[in-house]
ModelCIF file with pLDDT and N, C-alpha, C, O atoms, coordinates in Angstrom:
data_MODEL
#
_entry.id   MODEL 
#
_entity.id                         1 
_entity.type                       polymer 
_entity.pdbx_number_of_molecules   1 
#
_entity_poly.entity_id                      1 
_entity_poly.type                           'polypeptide(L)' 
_entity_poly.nstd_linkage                   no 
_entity_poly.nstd_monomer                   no 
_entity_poly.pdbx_seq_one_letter_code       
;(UNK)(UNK)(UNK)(UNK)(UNK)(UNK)(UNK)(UNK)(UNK)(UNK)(UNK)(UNK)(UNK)(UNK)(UNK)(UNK)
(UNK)(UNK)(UNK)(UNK)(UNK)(UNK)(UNK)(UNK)(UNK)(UNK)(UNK)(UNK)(UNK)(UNK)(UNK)(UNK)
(UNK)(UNK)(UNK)(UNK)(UNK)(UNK)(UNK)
;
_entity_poly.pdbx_seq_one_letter_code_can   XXXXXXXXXXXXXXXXXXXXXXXXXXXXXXXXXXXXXXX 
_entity_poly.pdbx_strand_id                 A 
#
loop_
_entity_poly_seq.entity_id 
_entity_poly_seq.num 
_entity_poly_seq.mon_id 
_entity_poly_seq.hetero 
1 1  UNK n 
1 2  UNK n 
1 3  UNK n 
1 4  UNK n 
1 5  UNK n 
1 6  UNK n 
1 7  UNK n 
1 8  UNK n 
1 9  UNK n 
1 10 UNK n 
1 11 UNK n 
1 12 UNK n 
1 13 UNK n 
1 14 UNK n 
1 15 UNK n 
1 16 UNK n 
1 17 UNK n 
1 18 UNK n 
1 19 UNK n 
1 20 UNK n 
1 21 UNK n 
1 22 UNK n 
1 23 UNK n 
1 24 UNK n 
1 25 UNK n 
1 26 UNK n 
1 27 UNK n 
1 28 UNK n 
1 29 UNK n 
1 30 UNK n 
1 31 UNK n 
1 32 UNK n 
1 33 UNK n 
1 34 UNK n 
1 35 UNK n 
1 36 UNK n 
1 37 UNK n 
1 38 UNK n 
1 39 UNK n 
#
_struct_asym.id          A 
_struct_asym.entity_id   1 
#
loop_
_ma_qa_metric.id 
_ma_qa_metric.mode 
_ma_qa_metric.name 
_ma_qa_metric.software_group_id 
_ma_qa_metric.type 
1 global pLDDT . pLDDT 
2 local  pLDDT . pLDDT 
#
_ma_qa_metric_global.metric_id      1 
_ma_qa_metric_global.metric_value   81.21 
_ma_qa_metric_global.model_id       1 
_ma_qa_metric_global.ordinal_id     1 
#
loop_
_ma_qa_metric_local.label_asym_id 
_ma_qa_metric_local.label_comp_id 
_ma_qa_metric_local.label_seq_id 
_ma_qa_metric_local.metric_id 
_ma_qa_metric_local.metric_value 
_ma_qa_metric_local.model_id 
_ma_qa_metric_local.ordinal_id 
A UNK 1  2 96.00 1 1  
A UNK 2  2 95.00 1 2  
A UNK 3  2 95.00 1 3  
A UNK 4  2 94.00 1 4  
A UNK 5  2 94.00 1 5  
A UNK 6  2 91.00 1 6  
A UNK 7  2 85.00 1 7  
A UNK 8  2 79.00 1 8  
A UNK 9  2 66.00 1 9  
A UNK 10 2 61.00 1 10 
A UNK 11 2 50.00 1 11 
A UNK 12 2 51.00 1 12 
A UNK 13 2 45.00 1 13 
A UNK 14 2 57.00 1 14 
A UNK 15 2 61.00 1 15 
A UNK 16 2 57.00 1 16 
A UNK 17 2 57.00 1 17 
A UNK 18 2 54.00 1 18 
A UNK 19 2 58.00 1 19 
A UNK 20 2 56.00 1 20 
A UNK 21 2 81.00 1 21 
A UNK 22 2 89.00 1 22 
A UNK 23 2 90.00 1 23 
A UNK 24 2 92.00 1 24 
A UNK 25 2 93.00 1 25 
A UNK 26 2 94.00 1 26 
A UNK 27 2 94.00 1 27 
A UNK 28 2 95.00 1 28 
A UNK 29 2 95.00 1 29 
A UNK 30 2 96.00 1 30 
A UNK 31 2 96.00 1 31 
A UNK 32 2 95.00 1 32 
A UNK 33 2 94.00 1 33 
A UNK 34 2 93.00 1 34 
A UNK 35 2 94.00 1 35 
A UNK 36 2 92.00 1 36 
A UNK 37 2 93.00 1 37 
A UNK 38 2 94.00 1 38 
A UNK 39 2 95.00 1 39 
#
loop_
_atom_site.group_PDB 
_atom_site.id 
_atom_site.type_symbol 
_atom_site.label_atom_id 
_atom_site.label_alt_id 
_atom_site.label_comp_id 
_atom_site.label_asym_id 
_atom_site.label_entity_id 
_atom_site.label_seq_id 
_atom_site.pdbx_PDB_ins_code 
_atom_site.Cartn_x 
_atom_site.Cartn_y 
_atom_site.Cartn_z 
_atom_site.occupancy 
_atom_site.B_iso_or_equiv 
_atom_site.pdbx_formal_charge 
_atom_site.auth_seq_id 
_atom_site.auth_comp_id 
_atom_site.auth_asym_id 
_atom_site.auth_atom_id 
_atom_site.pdbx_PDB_model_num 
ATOM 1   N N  . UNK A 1 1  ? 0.845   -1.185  0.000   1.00 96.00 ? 1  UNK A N  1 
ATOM 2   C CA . UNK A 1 1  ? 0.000   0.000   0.000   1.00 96.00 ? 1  UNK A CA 1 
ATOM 3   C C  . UNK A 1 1  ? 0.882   1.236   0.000   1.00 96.00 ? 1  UNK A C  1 
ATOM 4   O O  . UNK A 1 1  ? 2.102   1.260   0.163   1.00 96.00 ? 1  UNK A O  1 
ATOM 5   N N  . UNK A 1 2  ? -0.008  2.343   -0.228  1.00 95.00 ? 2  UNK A N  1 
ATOM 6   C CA . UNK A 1 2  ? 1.113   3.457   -0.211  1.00 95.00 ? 2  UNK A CA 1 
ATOM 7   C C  . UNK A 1 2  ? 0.556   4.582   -1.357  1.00 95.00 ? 2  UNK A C  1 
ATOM 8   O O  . UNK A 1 2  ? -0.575  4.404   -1.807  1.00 95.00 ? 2  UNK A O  1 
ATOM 9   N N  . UNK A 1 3  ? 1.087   5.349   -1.667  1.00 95.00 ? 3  UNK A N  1 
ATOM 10  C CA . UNK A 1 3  ? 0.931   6.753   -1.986  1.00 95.00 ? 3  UNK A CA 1 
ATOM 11  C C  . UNK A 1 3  ? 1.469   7.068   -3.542  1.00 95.00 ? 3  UNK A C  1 
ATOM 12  O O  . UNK A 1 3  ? 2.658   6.872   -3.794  1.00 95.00 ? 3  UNK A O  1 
ATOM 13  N N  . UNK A 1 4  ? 0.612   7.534   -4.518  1.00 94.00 ? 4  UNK A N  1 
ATOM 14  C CA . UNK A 1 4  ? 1.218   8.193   -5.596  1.00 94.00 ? 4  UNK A CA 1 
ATOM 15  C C  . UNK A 1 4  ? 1.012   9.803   -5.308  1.00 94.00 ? 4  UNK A C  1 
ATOM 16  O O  . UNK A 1 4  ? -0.047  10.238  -4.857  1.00 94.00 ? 4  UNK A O  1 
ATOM 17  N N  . UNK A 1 5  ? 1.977   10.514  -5.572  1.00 94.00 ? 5  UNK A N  1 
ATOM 18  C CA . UNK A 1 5  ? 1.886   11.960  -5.093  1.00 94.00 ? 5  UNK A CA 1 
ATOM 19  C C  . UNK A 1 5  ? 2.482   12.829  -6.166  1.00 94.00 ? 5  UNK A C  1 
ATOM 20  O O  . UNK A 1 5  ? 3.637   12.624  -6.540  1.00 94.00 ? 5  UNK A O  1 
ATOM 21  N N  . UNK A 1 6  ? 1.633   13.939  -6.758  1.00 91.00 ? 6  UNK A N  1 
ATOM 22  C CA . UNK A 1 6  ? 2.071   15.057  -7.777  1.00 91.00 ? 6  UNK A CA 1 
ATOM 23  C C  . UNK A 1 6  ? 1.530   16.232  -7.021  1.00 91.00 ? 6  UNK A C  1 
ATOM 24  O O  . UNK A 1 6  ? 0.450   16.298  -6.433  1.00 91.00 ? 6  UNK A O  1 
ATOM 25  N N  . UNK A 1 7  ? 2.667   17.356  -7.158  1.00 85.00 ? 7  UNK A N  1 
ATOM 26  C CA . UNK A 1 7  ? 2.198   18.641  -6.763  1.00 85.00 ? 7  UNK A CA 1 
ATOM 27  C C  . UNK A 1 7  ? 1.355   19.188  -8.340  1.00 85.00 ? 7  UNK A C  1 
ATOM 28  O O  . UNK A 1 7  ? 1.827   18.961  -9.454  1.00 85.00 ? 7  UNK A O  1 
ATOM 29  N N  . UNK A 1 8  ? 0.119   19.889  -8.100  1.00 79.00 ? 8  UNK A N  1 
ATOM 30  C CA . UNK A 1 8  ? -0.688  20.460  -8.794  1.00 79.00 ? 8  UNK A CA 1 
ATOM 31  C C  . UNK A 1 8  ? -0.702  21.665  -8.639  1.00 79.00 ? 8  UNK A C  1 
ATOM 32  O O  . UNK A 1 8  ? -0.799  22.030  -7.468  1.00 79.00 ? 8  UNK A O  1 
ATOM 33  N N  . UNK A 1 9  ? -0.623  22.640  -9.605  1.00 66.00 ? 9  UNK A N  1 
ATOM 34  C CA . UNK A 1 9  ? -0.530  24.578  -9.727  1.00 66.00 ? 9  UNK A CA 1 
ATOM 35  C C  . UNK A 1 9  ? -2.449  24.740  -9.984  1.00 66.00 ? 9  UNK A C  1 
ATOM 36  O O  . UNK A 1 9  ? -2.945  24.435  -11.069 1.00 66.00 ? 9  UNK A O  1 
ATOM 37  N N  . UNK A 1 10 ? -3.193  25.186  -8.961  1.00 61.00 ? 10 UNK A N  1 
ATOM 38  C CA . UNK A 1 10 ? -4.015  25.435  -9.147  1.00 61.00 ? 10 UNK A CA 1 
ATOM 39  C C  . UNK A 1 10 ? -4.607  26.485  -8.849  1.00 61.00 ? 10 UNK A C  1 
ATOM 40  O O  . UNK A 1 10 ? -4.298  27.069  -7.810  1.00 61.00 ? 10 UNK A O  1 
ATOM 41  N N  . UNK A 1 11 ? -5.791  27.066  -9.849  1.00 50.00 ? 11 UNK A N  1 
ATOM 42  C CA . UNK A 1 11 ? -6.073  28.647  -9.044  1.00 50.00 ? 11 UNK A CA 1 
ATOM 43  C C  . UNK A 1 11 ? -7.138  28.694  -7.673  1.00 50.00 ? 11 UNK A C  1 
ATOM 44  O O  . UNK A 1 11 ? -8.007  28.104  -7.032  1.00 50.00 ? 11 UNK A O  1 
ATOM 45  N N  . UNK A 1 12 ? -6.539  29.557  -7.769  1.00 51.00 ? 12 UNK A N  1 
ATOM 46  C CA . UNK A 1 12 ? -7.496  29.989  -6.402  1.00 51.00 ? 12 UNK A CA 1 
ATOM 47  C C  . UNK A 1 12 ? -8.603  30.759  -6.601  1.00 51.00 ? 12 UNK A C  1 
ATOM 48  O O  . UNK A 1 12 ? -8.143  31.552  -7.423  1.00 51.00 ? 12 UNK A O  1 
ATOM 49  N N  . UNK A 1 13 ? -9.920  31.145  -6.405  1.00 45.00 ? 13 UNK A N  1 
ATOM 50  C CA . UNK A 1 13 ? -10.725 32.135  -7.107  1.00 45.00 ? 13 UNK A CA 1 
ATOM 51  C C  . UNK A 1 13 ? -10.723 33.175  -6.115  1.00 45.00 ? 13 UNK A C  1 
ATOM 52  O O  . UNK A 1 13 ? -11.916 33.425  -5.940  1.00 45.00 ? 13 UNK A O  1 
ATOM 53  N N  . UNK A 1 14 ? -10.025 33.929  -5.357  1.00 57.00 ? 14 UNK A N  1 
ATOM 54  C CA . UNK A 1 14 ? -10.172 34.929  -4.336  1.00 57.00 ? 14 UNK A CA 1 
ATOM 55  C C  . UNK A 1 14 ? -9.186  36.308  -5.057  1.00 57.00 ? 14 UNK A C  1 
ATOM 56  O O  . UNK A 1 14 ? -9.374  37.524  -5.077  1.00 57.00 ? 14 UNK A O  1 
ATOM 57  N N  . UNK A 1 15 ? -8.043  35.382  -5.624  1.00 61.00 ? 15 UNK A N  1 
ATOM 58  C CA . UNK A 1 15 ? -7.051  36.373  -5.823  1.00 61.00 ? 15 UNK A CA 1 
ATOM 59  C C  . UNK A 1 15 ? -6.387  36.043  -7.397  1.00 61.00 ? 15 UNK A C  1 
ATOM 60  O O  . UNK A 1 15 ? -5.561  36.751  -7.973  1.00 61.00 ? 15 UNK A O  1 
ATOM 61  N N  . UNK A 1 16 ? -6.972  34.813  -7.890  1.00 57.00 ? 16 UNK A N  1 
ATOM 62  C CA . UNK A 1 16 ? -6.449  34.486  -9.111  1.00 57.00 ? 16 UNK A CA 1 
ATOM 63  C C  . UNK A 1 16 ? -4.940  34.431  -9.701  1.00 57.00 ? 16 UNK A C  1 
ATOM 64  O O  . UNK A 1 16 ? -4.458  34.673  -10.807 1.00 57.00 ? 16 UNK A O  1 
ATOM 65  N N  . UNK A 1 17 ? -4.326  33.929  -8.245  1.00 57.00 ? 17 UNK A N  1 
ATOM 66  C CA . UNK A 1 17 ? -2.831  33.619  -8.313  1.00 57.00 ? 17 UNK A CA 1 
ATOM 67  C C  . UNK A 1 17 ? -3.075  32.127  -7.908  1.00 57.00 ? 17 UNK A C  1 
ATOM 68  O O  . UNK A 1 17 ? -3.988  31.726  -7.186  1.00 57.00 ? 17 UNK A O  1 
ATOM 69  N N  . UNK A 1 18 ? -1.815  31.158  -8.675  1.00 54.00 ? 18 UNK A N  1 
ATOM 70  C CA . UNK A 1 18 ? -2.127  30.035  -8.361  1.00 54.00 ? 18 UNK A CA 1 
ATOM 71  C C  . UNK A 1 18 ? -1.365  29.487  -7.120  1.00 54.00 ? 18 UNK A C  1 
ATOM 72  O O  . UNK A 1 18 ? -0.311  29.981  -6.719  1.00 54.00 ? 18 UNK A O  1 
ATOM 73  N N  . UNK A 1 19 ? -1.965  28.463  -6.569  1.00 58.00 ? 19 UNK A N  1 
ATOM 74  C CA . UNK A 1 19 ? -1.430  27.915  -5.261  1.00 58.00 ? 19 UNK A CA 1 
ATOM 75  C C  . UNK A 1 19 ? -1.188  26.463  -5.420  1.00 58.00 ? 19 UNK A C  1 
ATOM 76  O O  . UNK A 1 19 ? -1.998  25.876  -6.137  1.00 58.00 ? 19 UNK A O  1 
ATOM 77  N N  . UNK A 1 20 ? -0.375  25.875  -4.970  1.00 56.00 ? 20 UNK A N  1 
ATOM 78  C CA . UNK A 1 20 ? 0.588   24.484  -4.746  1.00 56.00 ? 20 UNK A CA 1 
ATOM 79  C C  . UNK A 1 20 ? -0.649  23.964  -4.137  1.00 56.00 ? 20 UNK A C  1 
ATOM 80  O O  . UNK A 1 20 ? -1.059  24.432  -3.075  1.00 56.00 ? 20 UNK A O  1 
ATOM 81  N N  . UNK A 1 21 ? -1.264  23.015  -4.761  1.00 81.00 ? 21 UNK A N  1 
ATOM 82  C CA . UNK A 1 21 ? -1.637  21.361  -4.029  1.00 81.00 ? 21 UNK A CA 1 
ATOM 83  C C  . UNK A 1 21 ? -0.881  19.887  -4.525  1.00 81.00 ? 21 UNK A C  1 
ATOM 84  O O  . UNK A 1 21 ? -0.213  19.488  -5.479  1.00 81.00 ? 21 UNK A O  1 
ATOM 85  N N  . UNK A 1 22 ? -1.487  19.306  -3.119  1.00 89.00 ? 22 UNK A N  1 
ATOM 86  C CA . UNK A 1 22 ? -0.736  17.873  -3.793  1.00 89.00 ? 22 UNK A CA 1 
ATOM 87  C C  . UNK A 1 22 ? -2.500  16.770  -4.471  1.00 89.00 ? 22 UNK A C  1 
ATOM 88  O O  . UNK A 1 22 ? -3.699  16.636  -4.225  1.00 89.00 ? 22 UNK A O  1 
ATOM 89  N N  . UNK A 1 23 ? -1.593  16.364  -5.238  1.00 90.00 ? 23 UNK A N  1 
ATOM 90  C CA . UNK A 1 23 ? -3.085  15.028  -5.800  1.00 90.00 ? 23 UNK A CA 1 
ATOM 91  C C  . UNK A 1 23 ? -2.376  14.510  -5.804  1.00 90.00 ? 23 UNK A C  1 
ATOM 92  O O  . UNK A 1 23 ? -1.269  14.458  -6.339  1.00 90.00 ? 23 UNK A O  1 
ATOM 93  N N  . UNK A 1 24 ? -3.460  13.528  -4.557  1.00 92.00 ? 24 UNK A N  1 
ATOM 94  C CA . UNK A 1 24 ? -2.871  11.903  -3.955  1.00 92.00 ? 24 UNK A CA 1 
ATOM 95  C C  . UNK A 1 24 ? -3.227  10.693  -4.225  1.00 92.00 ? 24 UNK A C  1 
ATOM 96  O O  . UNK A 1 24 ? -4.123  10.398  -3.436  1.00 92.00 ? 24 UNK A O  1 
ATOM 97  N N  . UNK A 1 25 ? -2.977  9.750   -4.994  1.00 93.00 ? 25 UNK A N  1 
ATOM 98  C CA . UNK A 1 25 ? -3.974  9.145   -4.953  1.00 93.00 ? 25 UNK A CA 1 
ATOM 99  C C  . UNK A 1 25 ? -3.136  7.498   -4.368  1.00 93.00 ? 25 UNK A C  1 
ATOM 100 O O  . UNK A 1 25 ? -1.948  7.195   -4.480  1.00 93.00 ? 25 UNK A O  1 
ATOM 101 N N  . UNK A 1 26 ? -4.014  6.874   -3.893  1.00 94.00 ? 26 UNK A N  1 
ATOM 102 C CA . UNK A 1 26 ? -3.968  5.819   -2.733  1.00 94.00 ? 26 UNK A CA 1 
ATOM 103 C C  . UNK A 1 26 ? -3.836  4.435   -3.304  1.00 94.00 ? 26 UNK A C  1 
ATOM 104 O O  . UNK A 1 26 ? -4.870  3.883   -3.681  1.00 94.00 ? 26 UNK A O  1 
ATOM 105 N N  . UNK A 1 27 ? -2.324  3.613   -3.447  1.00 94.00 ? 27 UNK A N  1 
ATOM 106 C CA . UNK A 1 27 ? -2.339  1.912   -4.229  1.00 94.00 ? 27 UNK A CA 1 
ATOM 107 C C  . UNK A 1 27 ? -2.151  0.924   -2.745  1.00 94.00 ? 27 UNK A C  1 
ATOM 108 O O  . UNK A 1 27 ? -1.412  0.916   -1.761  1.00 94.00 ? 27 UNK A O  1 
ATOM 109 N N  . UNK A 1 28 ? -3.131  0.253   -3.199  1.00 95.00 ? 28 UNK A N  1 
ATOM 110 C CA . UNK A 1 28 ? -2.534  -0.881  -2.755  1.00 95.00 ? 28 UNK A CA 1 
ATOM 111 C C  . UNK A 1 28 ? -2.664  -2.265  -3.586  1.00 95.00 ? 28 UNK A C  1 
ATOM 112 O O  . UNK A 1 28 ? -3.088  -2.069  -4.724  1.00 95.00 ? 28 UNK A O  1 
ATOM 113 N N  . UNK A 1 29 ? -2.418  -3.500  -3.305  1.00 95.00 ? 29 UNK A N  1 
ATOM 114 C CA . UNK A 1 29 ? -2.199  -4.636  -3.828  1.00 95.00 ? 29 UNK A CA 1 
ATOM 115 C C  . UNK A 1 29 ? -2.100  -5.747  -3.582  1.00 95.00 ? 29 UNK A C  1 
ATOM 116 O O  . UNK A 1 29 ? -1.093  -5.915  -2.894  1.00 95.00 ? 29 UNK A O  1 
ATOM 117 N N  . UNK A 1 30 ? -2.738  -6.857  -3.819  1.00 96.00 ? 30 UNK A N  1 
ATOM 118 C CA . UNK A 1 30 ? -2.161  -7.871  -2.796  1.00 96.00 ? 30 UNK A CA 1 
ATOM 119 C C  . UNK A 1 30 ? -2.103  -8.875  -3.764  1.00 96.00 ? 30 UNK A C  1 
ATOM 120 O O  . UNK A 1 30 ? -2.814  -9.201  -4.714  1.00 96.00 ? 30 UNK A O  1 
ATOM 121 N N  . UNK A 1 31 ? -0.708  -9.417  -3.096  1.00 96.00 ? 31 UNK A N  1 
ATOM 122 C CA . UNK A 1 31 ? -0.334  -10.585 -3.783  1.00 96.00 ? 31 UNK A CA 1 
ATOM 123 C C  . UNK A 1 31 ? 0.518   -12.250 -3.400  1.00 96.00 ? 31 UNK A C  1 
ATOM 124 O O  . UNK A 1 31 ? 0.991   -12.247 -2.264  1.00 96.00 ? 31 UNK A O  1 
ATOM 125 N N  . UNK A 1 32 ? 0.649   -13.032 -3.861  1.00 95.00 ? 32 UNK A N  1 
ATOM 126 C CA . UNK A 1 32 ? 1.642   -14.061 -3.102  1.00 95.00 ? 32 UNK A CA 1 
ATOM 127 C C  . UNK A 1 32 ? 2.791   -14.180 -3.712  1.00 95.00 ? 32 UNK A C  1 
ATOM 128 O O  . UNK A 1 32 ? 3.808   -14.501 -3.097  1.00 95.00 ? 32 UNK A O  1 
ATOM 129 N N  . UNK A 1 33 ? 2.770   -13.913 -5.118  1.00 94.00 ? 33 UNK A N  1 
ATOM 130 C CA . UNK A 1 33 ? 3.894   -14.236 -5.530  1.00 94.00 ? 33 UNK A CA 1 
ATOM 131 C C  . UNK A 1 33 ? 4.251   -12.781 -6.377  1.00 94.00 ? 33 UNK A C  1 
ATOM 132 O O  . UNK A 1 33 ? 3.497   -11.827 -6.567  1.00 94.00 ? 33 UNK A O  1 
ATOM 133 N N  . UNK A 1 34 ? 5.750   -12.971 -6.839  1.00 93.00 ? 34 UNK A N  1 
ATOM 134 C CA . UNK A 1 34 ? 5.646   -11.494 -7.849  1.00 93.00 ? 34 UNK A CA 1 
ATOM 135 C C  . UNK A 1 34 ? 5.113   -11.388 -8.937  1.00 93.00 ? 34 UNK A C  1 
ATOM 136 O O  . UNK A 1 34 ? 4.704   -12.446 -9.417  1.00 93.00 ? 34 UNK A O  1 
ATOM 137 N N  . UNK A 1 35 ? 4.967   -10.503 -9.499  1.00 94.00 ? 35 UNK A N  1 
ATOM 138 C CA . UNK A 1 35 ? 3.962   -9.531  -10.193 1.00 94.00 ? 35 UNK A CA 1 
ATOM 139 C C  . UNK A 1 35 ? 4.197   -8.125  -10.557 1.00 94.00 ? 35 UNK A C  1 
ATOM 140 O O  . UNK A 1 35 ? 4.937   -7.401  -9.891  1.00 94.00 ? 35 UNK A O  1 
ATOM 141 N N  . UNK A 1 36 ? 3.654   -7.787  -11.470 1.00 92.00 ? 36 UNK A N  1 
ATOM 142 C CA . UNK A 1 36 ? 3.608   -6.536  -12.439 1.00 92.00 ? 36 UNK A CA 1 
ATOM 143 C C  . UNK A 1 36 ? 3.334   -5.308  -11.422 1.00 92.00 ? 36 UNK A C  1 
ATOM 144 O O  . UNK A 1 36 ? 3.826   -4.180  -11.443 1.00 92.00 ? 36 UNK A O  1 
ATOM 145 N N  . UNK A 1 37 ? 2.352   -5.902  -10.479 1.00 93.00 ? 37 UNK A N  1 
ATOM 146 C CA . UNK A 1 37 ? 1.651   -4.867  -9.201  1.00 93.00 ? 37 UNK A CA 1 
ATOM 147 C C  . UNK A 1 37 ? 2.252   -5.158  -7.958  1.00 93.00 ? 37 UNK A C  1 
ATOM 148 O O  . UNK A 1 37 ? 1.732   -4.657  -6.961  1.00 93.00 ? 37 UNK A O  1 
ATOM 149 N N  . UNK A 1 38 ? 3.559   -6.095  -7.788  1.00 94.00 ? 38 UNK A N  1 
ATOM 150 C CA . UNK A 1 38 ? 4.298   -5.596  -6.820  1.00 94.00 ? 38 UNK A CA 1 
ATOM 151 C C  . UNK A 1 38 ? 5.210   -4.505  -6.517  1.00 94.00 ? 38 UNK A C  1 
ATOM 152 O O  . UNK A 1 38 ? 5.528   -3.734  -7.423  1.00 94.00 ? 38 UNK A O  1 
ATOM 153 N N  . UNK A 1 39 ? 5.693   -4.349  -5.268  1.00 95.00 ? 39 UNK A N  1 
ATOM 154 C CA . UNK A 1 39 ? 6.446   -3.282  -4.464  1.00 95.00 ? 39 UNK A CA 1 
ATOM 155 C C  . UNK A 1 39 ? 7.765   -3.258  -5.504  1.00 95.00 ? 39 UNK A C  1 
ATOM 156 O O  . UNK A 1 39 ? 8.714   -2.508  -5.280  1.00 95.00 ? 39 UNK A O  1 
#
């Protein structure tokens, strides 16, 4: 399990300067043997 993480430049609508977020999005996997979708 574990984390894919990109910082995103997005606007803000107050001041229309952009601000740093992160988009996270969440893997996990399960497996017994190895694989394409292992660690």
């Amino acid at each position: 399990n574990g984390f894919m993480i990109q910082r995103r430049a997005r606007e803000t609508a107050e001041e229309g300067q952009e601000q740093d977020t992160l988009e996270i999005l969440g893997l996990i996997s399960a497996y017994r043997e190895p694989c394409m979708w292992d660690i």
